[in-house]
N, C-alpha and C. Protein backbone atom coordinates (compact mmCIF):
# COMPACT_ATOMS: atom_id res chain seq x y z
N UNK A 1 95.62 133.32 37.64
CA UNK A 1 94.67 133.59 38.72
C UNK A 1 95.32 134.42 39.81
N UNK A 2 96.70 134.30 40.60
CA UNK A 2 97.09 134.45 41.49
C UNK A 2 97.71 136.16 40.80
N UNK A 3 97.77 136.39 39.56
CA UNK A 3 98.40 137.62 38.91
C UNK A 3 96.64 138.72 38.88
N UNK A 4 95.79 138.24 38.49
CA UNK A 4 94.94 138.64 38.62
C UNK A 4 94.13 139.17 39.83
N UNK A 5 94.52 138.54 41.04
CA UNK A 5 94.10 138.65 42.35
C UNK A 5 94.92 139.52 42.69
N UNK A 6 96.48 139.71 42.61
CA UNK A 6 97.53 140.55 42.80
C UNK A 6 96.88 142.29 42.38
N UNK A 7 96.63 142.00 41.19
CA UNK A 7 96.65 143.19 40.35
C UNK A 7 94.43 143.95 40.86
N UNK A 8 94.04 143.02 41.46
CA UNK A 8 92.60 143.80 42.25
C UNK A 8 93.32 144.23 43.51
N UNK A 9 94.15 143.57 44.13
CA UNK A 9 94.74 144.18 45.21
C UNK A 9 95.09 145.34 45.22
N UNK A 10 95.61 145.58 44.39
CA UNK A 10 96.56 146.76 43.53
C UNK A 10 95.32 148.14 43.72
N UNK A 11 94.21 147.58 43.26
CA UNK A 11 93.21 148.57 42.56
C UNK A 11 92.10 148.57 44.01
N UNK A 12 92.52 147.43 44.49
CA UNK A 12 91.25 147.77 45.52
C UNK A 12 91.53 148.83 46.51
N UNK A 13 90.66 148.57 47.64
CA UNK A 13 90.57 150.04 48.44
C UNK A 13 91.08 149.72 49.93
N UNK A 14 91.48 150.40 50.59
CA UNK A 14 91.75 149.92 51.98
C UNK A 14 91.07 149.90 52.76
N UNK A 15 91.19 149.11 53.83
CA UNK A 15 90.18 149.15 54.86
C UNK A 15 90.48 150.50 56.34
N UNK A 16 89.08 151.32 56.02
CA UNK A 16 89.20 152.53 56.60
C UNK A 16 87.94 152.12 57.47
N UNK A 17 87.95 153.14 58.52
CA UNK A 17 86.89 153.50 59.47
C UNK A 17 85.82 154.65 59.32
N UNK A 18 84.40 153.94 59.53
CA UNK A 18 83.65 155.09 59.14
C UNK A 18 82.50 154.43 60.28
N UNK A 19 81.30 155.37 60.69
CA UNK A 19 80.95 155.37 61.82
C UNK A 19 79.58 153.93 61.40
N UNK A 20 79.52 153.43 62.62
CA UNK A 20 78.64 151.71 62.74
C UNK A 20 77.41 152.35 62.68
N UNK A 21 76.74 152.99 61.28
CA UNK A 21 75.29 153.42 61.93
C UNK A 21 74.16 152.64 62.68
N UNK A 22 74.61 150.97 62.93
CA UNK A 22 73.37 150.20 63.51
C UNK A 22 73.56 150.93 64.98
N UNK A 23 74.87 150.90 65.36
CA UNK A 23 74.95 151.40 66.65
C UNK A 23 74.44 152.82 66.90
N UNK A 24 75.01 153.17 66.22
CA UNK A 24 74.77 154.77 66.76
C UNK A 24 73.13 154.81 66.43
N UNK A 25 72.07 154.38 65.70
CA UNK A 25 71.06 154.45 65.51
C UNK A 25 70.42 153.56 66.99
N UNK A 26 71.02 152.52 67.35
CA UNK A 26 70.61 151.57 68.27
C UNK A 26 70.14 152.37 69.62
N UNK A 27 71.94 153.27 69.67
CA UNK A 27 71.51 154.28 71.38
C UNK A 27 70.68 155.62 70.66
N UNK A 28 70.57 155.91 70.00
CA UNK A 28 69.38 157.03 69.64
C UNK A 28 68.05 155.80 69.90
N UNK A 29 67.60 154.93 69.60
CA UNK A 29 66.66 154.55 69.41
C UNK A 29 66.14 154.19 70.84
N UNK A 30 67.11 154.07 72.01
CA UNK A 30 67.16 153.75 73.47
C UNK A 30 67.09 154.75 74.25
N UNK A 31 67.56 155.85 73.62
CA UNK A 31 67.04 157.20 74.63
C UNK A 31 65.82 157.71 74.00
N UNK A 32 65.61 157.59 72.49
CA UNK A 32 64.07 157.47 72.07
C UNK A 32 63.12 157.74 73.15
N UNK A 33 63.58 156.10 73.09
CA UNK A 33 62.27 155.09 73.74
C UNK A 33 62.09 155.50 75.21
N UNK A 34 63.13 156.03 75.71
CA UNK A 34 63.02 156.24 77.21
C UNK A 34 62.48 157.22 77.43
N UNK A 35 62.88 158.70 76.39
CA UNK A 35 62.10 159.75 76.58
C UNK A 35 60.93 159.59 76.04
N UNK A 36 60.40 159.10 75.27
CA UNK A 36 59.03 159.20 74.99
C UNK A 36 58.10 158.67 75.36
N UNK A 37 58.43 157.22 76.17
CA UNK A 37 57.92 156.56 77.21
C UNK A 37 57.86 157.49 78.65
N UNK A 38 58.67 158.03 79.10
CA UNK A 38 57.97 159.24 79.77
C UNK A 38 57.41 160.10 79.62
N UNK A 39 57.44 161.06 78.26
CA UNK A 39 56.55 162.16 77.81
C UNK A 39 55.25 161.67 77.54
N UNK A 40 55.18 159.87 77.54
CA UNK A 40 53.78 159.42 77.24
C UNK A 40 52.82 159.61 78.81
N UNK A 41 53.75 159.19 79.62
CA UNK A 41 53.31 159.12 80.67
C UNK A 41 53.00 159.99 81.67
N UNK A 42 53.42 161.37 80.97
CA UNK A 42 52.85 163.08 81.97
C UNK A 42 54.42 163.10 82.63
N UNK A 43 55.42 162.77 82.11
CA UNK A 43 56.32 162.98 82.90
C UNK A 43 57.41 164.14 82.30
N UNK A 44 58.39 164.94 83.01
CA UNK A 44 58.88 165.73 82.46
C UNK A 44 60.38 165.55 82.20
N UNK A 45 60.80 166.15 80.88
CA UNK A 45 62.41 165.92 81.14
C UNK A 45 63.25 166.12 82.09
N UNK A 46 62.83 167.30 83.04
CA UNK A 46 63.59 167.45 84.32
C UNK A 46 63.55 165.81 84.88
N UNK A 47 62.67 165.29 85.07
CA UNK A 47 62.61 164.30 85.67
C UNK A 47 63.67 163.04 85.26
N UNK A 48 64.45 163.03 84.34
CA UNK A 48 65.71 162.40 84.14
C UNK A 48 66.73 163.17 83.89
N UNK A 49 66.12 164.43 84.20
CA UNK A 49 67.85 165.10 83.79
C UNK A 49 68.37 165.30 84.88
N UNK A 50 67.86 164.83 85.99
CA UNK A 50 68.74 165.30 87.26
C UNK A 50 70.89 164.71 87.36
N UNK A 51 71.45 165.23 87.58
CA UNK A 51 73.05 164.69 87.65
C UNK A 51 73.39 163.94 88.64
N UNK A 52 72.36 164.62 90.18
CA UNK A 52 72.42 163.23 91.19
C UNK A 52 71.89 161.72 91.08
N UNK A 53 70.96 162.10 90.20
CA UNK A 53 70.27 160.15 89.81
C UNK A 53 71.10 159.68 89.04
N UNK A 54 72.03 160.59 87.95
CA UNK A 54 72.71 159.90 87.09
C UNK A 54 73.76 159.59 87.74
N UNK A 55 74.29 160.24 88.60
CA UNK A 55 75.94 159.86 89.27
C UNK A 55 75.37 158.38 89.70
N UNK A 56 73.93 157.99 90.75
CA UNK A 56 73.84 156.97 91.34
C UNK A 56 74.17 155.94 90.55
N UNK A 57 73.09 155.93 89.01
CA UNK A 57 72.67 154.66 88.35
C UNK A 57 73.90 154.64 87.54
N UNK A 58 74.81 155.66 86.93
CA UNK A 58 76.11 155.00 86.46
C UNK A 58 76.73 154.88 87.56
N UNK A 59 77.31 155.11 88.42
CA UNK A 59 78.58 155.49 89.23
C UNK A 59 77.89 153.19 89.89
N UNK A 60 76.86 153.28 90.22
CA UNK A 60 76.88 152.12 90.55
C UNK A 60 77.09 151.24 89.17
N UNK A 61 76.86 151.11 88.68
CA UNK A 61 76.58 150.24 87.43
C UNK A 61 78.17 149.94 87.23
N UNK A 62 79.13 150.81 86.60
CA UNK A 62 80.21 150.87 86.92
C UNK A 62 81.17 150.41 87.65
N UNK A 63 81.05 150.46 88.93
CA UNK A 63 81.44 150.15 90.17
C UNK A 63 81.31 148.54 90.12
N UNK A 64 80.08 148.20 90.08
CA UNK A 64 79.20 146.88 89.72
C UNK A 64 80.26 145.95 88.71
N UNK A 65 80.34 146.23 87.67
CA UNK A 65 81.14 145.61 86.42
C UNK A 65 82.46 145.75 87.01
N UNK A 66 83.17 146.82 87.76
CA UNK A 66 84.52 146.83 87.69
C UNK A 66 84.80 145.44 88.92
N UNK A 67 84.02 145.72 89.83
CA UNK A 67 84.07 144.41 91.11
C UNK A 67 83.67 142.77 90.39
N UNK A 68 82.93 142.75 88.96
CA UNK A 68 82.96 141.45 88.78
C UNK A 68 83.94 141.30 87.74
N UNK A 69 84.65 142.31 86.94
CA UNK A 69 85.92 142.14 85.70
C UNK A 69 87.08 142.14 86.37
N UNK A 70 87.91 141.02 85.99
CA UNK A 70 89.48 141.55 85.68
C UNK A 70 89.67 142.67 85.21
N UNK A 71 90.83 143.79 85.90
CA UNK A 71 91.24 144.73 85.64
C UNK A 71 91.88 144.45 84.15
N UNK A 72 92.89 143.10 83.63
CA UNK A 72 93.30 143.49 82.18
C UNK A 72 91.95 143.26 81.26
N UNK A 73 90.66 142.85 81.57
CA UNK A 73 89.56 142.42 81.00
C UNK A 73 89.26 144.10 80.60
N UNK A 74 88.95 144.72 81.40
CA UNK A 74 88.56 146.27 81.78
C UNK A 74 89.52 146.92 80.62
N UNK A 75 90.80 146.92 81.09
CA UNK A 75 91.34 147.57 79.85
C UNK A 75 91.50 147.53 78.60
N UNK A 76 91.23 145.90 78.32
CA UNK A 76 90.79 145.78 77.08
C UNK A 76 90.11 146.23 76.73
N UNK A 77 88.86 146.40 77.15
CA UNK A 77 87.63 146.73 76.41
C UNK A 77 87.66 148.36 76.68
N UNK A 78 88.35 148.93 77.68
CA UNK A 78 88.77 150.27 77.29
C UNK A 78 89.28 150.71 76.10
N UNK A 79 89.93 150.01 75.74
CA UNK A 79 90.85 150.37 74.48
C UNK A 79 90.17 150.01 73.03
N UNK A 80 89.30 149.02 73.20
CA UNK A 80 88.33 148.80 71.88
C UNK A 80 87.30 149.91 71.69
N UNK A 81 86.90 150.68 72.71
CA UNK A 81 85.72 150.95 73.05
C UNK A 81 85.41 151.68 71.50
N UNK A 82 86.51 152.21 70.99
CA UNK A 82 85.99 153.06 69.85
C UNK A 82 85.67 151.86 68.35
N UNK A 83 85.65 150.54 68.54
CA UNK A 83 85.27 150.30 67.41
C UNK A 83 84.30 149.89 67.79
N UNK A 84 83.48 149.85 68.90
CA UNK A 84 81.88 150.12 69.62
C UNK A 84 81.52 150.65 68.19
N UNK A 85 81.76 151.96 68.16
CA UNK A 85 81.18 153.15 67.52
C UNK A 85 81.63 152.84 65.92
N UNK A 86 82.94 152.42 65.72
CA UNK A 86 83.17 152.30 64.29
C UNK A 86 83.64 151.14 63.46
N UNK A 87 83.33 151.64 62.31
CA UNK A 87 82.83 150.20 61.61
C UNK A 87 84.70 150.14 60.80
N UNK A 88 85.00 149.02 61.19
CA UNK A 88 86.66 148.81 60.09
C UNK A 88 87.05 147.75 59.38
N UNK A 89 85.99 147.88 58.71
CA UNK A 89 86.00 146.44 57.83
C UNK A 89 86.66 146.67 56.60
N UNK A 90 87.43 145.62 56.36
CA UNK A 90 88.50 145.21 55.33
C UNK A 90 87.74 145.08 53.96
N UNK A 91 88.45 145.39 53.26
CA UNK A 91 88.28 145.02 51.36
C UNK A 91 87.82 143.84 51.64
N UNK A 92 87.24 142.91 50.51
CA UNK A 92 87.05 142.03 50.58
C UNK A 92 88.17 141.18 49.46
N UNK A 93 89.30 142.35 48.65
CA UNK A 93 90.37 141.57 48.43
C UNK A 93 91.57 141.57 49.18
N UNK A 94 91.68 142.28 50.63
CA UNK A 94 92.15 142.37 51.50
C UNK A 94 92.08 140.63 52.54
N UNK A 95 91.00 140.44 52.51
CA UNK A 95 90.20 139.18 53.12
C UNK A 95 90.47 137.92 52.15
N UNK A 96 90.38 138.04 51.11
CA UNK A 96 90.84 136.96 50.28
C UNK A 96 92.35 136.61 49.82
N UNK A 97 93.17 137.71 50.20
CA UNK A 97 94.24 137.80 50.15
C UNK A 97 94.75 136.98 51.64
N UNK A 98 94.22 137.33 52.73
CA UNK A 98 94.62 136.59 53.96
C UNK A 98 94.02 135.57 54.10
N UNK A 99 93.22 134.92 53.37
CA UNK A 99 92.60 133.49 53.40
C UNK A 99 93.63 132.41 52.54
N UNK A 100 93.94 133.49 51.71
CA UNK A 100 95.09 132.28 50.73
C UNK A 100 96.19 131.97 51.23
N UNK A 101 97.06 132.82 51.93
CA UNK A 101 97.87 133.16 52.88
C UNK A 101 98.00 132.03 53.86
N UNK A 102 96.67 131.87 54.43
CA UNK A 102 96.47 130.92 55.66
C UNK A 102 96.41 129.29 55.04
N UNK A 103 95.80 129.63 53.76
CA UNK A 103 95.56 128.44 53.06
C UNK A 103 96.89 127.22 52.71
N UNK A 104 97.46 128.50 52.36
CA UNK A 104 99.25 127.97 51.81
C UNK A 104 99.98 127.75 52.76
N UNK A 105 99.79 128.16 54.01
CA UNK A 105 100.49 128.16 55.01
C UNK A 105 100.72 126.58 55.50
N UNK A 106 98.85 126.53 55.87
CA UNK A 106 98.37 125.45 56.15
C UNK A 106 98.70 124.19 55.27
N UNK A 107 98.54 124.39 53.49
CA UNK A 107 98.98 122.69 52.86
C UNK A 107 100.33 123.11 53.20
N UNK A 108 101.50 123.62 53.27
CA UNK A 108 103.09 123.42 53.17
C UNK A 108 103.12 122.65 54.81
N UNK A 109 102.30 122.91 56.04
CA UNK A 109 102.64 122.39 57.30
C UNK A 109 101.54 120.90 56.71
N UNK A 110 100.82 121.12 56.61
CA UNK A 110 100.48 119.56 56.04
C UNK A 110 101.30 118.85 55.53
N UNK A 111 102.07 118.93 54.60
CA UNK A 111 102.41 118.56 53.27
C UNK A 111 103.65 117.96 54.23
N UNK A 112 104.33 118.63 55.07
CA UNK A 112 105.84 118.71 55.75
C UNK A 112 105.50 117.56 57.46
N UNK A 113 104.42 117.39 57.54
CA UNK A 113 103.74 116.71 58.77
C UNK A 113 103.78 115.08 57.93
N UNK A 114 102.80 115.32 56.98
CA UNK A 114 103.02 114.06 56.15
C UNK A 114 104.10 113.62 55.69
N UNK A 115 105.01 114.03 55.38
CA UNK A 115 106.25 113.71 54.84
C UNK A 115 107.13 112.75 56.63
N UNK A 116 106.44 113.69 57.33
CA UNK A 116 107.48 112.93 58.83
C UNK A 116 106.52 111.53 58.94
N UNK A 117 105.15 111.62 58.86
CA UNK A 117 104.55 110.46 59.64
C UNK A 117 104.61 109.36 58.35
N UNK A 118 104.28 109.57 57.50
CA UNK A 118 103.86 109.08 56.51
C UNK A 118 102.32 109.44 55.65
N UNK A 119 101.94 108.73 54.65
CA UNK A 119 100.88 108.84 54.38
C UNK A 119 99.23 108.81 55.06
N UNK A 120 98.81 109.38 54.89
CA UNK A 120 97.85 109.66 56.24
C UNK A 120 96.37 109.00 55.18
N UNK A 121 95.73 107.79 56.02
CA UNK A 121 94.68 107.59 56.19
C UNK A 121 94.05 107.88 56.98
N UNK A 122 92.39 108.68 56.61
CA UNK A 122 91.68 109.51 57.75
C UNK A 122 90.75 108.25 58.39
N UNK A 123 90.67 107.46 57.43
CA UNK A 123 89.84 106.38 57.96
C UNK A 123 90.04 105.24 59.23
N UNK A 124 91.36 105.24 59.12
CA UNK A 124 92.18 104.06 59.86
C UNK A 124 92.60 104.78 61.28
N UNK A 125 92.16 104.02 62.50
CA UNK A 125 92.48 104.18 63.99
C UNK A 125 94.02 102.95 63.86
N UNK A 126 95.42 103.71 64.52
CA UNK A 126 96.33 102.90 64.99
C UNK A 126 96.16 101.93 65.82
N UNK A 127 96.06 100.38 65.81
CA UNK A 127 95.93 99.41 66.46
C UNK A 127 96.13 99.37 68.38
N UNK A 128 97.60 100.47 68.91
CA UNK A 128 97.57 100.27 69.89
C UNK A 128 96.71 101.95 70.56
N UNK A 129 96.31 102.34 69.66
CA UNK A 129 94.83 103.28 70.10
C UNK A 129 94.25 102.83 70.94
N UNK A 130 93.77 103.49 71.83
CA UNK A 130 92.75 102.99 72.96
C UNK A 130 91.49 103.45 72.37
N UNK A 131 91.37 103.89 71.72
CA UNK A 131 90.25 103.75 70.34
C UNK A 131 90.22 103.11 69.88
N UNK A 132 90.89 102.05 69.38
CA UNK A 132 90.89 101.16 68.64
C UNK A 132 90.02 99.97 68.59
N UNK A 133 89.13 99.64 69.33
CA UNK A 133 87.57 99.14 69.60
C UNK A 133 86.43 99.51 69.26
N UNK A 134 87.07 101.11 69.12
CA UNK A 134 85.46 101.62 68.52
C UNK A 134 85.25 102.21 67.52
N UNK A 135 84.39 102.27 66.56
CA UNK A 135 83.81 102.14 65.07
C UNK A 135 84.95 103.67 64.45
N UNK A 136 84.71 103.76 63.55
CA UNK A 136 85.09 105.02 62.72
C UNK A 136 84.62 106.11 63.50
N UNK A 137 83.22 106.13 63.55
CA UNK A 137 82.41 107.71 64.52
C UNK A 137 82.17 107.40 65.69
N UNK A 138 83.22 106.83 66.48
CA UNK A 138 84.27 107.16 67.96
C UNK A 138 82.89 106.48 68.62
N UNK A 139 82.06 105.06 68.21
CA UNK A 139 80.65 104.39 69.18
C UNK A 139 81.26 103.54 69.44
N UNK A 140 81.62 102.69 70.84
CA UNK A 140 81.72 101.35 71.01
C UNK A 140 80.15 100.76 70.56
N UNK A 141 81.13 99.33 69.84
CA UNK A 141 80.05 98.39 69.17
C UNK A 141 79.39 98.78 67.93
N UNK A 142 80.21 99.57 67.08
CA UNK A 142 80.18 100.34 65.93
C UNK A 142 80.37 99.69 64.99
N UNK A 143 80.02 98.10 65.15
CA UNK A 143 81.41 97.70 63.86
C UNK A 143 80.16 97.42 62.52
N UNK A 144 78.91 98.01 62.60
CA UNK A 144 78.03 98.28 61.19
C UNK A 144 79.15 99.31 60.48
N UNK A 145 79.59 100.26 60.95
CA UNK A 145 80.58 100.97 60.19
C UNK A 145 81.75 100.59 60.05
N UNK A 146 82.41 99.91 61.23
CA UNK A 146 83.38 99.24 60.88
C UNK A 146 83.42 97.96 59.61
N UNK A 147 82.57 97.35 59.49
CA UNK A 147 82.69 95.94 58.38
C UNK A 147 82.29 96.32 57.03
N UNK A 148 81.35 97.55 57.12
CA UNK A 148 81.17 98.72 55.36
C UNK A 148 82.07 99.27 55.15
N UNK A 149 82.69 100.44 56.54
CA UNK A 149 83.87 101.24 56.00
C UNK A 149 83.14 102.23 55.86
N UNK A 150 81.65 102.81 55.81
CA UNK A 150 80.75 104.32 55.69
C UNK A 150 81.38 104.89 57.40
């Protein structure tokens, strides 16, 4: 199994960037709507193309977000901004390859946790628990589950 998974790795494809068409269809579909909702209404394109209305409504908007973000918040999302636009999604034997990874990772720190405490019952609360009064699913006066064991 694990030679077989190796060898699609081998053959599969990498994960490249190519453009998010929901997005890019999303802001076409938003200036759409804006221009044609005015051309419905007798209005003219001059009438949003001015550069002084636009400096106002971004330059505030802008301004607006930067006074309620953290500056490292800001730069983060400066620096993502281009996978806004693009899509970089992984193989999906790329993805299964880092799931097994995490998987194995995870039973060897299990496996090495158990070995220090001992054998682990999920069922059983330690006696000097301050839980230890209340049922299996953490109810005082639980003990219908406590005297079945469900």
């Amino acid at each position: 199994m694990a030679e077989q998974l190796k060898q699609g790795l081998e053959k599969g494809k990498k994960a490249s960037a190519r453009p998010d068409f929901a997005t890019v269809g999303g802001i076409l579909l938003a200036f759409g709507g804006i221009v044609g909702g005015l051309l419905m209404e007798g209005g003219k394109i001059k009438d949003i193309s001015q550069l002084t209305a636009a400096f106002i409504v971004l330059g505030g908007t802008f301004g607006a977000v930067m006074v309620s973000t953290p500056i490292r918040v800001l730069n983060g999302a400066a620096l993502r901004l281009i996978h806004v636009l693009m899509d970089n999604t992984q193989s999906p034997d790329a993805v299964i390859e880092e799931l097994i990874g995490y998987a194995t990772k995870a039973r060897k720190k299990r496996a090495s946790v158990a070995g220090i405490r001992g054998p682990r019952n999920p069922g059983s609360i330690p006696a000097q628990s301050p839980h230890a009064s209340r049922g299996r699913h953490g109810f005082a006066g639980d003990s219908q589950h406590d005297a079945t064991g469900d």
